[in-house]
Protein backbone atom coordinates (compact mmCIF):
# COMPACT_ATOMS: atom_id res chain seq x y z
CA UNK A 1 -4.14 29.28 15.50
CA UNK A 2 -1.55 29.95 18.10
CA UNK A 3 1.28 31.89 16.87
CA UNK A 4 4.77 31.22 19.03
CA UNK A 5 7.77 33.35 18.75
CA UNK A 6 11.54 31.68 20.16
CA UNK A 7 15.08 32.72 19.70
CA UNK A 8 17.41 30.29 17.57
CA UNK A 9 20.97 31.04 17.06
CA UNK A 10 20.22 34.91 18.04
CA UNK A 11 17.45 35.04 15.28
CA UNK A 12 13.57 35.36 15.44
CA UNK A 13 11.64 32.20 14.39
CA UNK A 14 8.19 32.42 13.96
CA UNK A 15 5.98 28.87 14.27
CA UNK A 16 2.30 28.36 13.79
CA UNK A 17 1.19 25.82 15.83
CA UNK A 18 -2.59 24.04 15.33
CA UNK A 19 -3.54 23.55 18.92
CA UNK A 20 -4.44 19.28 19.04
CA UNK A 21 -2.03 19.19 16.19
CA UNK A 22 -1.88 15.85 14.19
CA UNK A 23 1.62 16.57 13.04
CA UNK A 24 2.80 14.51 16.56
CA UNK A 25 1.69 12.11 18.92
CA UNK A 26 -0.06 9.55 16.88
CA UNK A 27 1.66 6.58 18.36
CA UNK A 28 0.47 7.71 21.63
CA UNK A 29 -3.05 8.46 20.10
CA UNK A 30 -3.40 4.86 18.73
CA UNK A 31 -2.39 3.38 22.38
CA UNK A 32 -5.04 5.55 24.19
CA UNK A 33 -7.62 4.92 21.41
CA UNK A 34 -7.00 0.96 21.71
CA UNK A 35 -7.47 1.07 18.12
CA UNK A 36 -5.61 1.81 14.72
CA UNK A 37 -7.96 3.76 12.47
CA UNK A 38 -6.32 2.90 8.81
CA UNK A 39 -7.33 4.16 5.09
CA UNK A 40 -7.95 1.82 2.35
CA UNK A 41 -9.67 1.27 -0.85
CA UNK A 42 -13.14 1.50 -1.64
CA UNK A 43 -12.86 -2.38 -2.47
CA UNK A 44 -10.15 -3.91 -4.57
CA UNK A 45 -9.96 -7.54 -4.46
CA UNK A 46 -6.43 -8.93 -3.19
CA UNK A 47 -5.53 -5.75 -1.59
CA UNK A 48 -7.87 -4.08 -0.13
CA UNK A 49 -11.47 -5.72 0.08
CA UNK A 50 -14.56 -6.04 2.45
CA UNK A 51 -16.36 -9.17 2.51
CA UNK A 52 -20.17 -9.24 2.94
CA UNK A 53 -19.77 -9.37 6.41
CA UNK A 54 -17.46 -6.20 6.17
CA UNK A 55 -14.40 -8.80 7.48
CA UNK A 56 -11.49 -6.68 5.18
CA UNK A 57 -8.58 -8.31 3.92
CA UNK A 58 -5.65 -8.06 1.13
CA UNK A 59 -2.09 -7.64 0.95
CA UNK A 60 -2.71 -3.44 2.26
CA UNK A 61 -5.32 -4.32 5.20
CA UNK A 62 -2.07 -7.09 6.46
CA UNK A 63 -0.22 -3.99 6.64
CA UNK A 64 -2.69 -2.02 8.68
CA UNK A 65 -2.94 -5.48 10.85
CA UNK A 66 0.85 -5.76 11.18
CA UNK A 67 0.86 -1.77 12.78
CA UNK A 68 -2.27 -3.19 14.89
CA UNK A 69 -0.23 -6.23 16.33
CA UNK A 70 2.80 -4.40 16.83
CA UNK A 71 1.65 -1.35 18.68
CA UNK A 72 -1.59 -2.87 20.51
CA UNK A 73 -0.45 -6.94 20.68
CA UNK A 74 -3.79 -7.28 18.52
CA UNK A 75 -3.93 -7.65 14.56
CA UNK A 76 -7.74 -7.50 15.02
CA UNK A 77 -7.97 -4.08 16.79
CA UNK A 78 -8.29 -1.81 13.17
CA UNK A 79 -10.77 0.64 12.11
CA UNK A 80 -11.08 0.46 8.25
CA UNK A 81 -11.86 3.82 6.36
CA UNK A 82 -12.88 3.35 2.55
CA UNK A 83 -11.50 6.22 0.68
CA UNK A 84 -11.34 7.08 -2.95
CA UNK A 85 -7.68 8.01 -4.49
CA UNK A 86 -8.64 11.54 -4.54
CA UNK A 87 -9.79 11.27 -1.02
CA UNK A 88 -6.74 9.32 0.79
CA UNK A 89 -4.56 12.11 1.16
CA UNK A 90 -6.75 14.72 2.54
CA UNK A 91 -8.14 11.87 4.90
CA UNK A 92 -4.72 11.38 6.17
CA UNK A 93 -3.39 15.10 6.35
CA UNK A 94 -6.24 16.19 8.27
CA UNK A 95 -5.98 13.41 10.65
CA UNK A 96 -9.05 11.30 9.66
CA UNK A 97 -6.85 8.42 9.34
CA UNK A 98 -3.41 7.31 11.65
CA UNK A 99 -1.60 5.39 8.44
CA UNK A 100 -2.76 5.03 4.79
CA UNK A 101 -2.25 1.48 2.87
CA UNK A 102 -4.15 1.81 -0.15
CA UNK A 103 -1.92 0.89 -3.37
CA UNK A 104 -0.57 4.22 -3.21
CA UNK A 105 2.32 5.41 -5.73
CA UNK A 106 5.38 6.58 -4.14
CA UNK A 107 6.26 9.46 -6.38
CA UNK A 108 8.83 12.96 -6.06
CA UNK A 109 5.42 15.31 -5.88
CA UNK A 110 3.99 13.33 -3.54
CA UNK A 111 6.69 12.51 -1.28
CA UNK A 112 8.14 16.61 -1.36
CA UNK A 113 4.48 18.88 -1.37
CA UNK A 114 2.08 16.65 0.64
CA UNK A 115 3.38 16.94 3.95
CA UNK A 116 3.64 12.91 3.70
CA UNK A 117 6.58 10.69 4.07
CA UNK A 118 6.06 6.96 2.65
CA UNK A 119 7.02 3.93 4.83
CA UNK A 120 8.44 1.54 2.32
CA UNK A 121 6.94 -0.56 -0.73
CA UNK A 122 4.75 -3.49 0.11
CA UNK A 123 4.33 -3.86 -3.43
CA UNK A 124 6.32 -3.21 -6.50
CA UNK A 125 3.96 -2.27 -9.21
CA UNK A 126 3.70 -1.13 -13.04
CA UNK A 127 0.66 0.43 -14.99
CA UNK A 128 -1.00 -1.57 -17.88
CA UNK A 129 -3.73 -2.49 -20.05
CA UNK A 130 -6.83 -4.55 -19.99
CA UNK A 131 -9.07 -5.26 -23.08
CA UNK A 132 -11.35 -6.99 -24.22
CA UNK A 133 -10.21 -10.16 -26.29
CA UNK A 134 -13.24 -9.14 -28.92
CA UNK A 135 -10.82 -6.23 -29.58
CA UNK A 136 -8.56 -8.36 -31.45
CA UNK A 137 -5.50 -5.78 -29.70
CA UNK A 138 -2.41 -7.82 -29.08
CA UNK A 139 -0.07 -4.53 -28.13
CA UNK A 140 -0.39 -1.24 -26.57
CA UNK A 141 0.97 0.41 -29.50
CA UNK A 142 -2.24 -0.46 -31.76
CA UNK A 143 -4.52 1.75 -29.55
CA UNK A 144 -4.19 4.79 -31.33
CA UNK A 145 -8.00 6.50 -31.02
CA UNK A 146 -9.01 4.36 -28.30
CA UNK A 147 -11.68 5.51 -25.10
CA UNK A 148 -9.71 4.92 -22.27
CA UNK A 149 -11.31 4.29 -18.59
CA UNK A 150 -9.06 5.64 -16.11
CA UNK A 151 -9.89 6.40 -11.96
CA UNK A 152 -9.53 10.44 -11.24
CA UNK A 153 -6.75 11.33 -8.81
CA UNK A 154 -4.26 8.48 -9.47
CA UNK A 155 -0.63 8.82 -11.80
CA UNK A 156 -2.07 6.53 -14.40
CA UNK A 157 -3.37 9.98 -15.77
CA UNK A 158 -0.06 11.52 -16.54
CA UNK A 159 1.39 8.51 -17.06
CA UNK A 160 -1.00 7.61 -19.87
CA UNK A 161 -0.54 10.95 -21.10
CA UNK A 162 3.16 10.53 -21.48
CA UNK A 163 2.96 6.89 -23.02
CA UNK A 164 0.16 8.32 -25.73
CA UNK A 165 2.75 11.49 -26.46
CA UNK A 166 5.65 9.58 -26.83
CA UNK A 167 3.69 6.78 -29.18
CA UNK A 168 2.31 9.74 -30.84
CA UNK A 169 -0.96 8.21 -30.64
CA UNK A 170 -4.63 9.70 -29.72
CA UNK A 171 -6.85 8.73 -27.01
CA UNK A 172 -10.13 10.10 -25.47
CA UNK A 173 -10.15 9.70 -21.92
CA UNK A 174 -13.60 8.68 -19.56
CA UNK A 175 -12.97 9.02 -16.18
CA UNK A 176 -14.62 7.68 -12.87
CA UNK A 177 -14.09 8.73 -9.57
CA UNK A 178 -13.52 4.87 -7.78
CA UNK A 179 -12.12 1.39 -9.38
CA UNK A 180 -15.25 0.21 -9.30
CA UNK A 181 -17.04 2.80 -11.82
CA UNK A 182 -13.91 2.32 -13.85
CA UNK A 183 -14.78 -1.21 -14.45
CA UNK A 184 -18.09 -0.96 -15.09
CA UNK A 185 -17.73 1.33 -17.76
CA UNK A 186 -15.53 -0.86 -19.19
CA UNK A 187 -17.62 -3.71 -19.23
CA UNK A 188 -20.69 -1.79 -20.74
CA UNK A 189 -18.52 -0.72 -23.83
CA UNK A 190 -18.27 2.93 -22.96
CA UNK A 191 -14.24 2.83 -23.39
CA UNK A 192 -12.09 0.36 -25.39
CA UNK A 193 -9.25 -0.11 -22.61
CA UNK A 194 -9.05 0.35 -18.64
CA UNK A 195 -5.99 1.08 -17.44
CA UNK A 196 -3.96 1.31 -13.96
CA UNK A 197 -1.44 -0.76 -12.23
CA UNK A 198 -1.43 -3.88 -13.26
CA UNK A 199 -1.91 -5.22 -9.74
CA UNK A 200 -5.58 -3.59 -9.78
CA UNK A 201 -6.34 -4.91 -13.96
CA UNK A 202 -6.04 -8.19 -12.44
CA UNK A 203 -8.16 -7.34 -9.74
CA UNK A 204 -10.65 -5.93 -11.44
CA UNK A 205 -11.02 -8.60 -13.96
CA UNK A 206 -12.54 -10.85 -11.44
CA UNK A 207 -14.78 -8.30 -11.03
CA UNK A 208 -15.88 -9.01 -14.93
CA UNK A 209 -19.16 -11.17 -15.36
CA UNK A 210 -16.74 -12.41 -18.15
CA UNK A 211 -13.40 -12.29 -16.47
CA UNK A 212 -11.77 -14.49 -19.45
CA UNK A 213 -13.14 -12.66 -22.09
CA UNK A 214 -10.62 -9.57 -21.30
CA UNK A 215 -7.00 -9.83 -21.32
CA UNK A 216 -4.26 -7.78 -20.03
CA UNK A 217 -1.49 -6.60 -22.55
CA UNK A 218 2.04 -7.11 -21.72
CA UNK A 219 3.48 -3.43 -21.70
CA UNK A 220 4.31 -2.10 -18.14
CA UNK A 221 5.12 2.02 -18.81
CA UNK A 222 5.66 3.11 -15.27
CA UNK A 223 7.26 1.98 -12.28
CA UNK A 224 4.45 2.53 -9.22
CA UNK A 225 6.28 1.42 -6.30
CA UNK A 226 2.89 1.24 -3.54
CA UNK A 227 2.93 1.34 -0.22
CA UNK A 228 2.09 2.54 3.35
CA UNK A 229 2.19 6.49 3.98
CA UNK A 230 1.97 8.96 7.18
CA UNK A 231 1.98 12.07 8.05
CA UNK A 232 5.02 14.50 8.01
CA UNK A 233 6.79 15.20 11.08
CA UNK A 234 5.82 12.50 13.52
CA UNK A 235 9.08 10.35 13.15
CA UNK A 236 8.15 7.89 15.97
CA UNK A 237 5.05 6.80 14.26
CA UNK A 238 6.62 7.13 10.84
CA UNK A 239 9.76 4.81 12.45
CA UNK A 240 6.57 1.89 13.76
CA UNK A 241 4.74 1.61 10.57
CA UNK A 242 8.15 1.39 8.35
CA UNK A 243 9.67 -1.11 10.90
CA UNK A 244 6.46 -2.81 11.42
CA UNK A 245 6.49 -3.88 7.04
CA UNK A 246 9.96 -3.89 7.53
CA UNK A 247 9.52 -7.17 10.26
CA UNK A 248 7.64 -9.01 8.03
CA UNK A 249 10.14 -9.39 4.74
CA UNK A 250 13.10 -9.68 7.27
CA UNK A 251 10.82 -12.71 8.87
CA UNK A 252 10.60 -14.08 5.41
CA UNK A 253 14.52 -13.90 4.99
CA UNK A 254 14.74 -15.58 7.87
CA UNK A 255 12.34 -18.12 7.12
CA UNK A 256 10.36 -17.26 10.16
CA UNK A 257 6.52 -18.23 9.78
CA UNK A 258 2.91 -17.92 11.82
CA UNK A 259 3.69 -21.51 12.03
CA UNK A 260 7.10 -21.81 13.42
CA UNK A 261 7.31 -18.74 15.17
CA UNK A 262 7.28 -19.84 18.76
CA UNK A 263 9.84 -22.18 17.86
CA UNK A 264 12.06 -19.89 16.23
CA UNK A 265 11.93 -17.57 19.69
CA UNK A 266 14.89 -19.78 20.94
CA UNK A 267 16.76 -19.98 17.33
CA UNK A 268 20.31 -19.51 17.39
CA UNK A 269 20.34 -17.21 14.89
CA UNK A 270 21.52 -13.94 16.33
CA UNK A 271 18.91 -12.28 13.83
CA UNK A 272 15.86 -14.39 14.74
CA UNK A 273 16.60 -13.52 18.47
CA UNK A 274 16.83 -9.59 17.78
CA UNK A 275 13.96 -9.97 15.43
CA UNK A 276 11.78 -11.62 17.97
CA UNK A 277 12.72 -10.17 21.35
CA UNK A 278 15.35 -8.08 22.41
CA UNK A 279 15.10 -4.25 22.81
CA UNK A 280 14.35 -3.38 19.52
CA UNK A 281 10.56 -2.86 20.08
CA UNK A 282 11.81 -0.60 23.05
CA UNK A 283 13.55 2.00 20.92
CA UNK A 284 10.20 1.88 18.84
CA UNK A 285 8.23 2.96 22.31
CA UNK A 286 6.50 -0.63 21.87
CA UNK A 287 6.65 -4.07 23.58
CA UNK A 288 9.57 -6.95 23.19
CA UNK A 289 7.22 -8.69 21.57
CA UNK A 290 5.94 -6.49 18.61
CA UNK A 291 7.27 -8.29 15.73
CA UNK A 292 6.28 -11.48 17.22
CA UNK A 293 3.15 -10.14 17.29
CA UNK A 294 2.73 -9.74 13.60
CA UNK A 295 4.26 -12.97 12.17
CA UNK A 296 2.20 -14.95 14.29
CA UNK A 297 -0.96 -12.87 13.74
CA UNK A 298 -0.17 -11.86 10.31
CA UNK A 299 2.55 -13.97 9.02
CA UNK A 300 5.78 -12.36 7.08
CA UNK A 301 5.54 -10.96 3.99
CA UNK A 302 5.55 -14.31 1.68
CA UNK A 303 2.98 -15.17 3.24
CA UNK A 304 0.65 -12.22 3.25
CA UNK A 305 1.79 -11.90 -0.63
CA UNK A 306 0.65 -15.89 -1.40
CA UNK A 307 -2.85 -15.79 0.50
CA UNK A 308 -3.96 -12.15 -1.10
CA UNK A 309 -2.53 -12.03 -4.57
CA UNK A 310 -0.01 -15.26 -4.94
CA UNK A 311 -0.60 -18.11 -6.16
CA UNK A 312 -3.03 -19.21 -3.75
CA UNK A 313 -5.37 -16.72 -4.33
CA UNK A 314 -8.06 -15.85 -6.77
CA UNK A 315 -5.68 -13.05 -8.86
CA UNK A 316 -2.84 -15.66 -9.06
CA UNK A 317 -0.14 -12.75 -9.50
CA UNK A 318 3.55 -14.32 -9.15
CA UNK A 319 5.96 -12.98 -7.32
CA UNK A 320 8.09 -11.08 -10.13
CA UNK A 321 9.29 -8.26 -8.66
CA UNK A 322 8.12 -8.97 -5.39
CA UNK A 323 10.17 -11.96 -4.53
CA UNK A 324 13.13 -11.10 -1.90
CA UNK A 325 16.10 -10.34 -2.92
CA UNK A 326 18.11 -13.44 -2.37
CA UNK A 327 15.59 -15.12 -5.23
CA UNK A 328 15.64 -12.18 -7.92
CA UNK A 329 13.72 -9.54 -6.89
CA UNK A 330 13.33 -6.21 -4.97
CA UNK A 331 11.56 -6.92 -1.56
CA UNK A 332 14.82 -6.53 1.03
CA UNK A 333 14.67 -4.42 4.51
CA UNK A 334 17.44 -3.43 6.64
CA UNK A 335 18.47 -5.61 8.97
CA UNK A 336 17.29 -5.40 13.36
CA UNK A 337 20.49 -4.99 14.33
């Protein structure tokens, strides 16, 4: 440690300062690296998921590829790390990782003691319940007594906590360390119920040998807003990886695609032309052409939603809360202007 000492206002102020700091820089770092080097799940389908080729994809890795094309003109140019939810946030405070994008809550504990700062909400999420049809449980309310499979180091622990106090109901809780445990010990009948977002149930069912013979129930008892996260105190990275999400649902307002994007470079739309050129990648230290970049690599955020978890994927999730604004739900970003 080297310990500085400077004068502010006529007062002492000491500051520690961690020679190679992470705290600053990382935009920089990521340019000189030619690489992003991004944290995700150990595997969740639709989110974040290697293939058997290790080719990763989902709704978080399109995030991680949106940074990619906007800072280094390449979606492609990522370094996945797998890291279990009670490894992510160590991973990124120590400066294992540039971003994180791993269907991570954005709570008041997490956003005020971690030294993080969360770059918006890619996906707006609520925890539930999966069982097994054999059950015969139509409600969360008849699940007084039940084993419960929940993942260590994630709020569906205090949430389910709450939800069982308030119900003044019983529970025994088995817990696993990844998603992956979780369902398994589900599916070999050592708990009654998994729960966690309801995003990852459906997820996970695929998983299932059986996938219809479990069903998820309808209560939602949190909100779990997910998204990307950073590091504390690095505002210029923090300002590309918000803006860089924030591109993509302002694309999809704009009805900008990866089809019609070249087109839409001479729009008259006053938006579409600050959007896609301009100097708004300049006062983000980046390129004229960064958001370009990721709708034509990576598409907007309809897009990324429909191939990973949408309709046109395997989980089939609709939009719900996830739809913009204009068309009932929560998805809106300031405007480039």
């Amino acid at each position: 440690m080297k310990r500085i000492t400077i004068g502010l206002l006529g007062a002492a102020v000491s500051l520690s300062m961690t020679l190679g700091s992470v705290q600053a820089g990382t935009l920089d770092d990521v340019k000189r690296k030619g690489h992003l080097t991004c944290g995700v799940s150990t595997g969740l389908p639709g989110f974040s998921n290697a293939n058997s080729k290790n080719v990763w994809s989902g709704l978080d890795v399109d995030v991680c590829r949106a940074v990619a094309a906007a800072v280094l003109g390449d979606a492609g140019k990522v370094k996945y790390t797998p890291l279990t939810a009670k490894e992510r946030f160590t991973a990124l405070q120590s400066g294992e990782i540039d971003m994180l994008s791993r269907n991570t809550t954005w709570t008041h504990t997490r956003d005020t003691s971690l030294g993080i700062n969360f770059a918006g909400v890619n996906y707006y999420d609520g925890q539930g319940f999966m069982v097994s049809k054999g059950l015969g449980v139509k409600s969360a309310t008849e699940l007084n007594g039940a084993a419960v499979c929940i993942q260590a180091g994630t709020t569906t622990e205090l949430n389910l906590a709450d939800y069982f106090s308030e119900k003044g109901m019983k529970y025994k809780a088995v817990v696993f360390d990844t998603s992956d445990q979780s369902v398994k010990g589900f599916e070999s009948g050592r708990c009654d119920v998994l729960t966690s977002d309801q995003s990852q149930l459906y997820a996970l069912r695929i998983k299932l040998v059986n996938p219809g013979n479990a069903v998820v129930l309808p209560e939602v008892i949190s909100k779990e807003p997910l998204g990307p996260v950073v590091r504390q105190g690095d505002d210029a990275w923090f300002n590309v990886v918000k803006w860089s999400l924030f591109a993509m649902v302002n694309a999809e307002e704009m009805s900008i695609t990866s089809a019609n994007v070249d087109s839409k470079k001479s729009s008259s739309n006053p938006g579409a032309k600050r959007l896609l050129g301009g100097d708004a990648g300049g006062k983000l230290g980046l390129s004229s052409d960064w958001a370009y970049n990721i709708i034509k690599q990576v598409g907007n955020y309809g897009e990324a939603f429909e191939r990973n978890v949408g309709k046109g994927s395997p989980l089939k999730i609709g939009r719900g809360l996830n739809a913009l604004w204009s068309k009932g739900g929560l998805q809106y970003a300031p405007p480039v202007r």
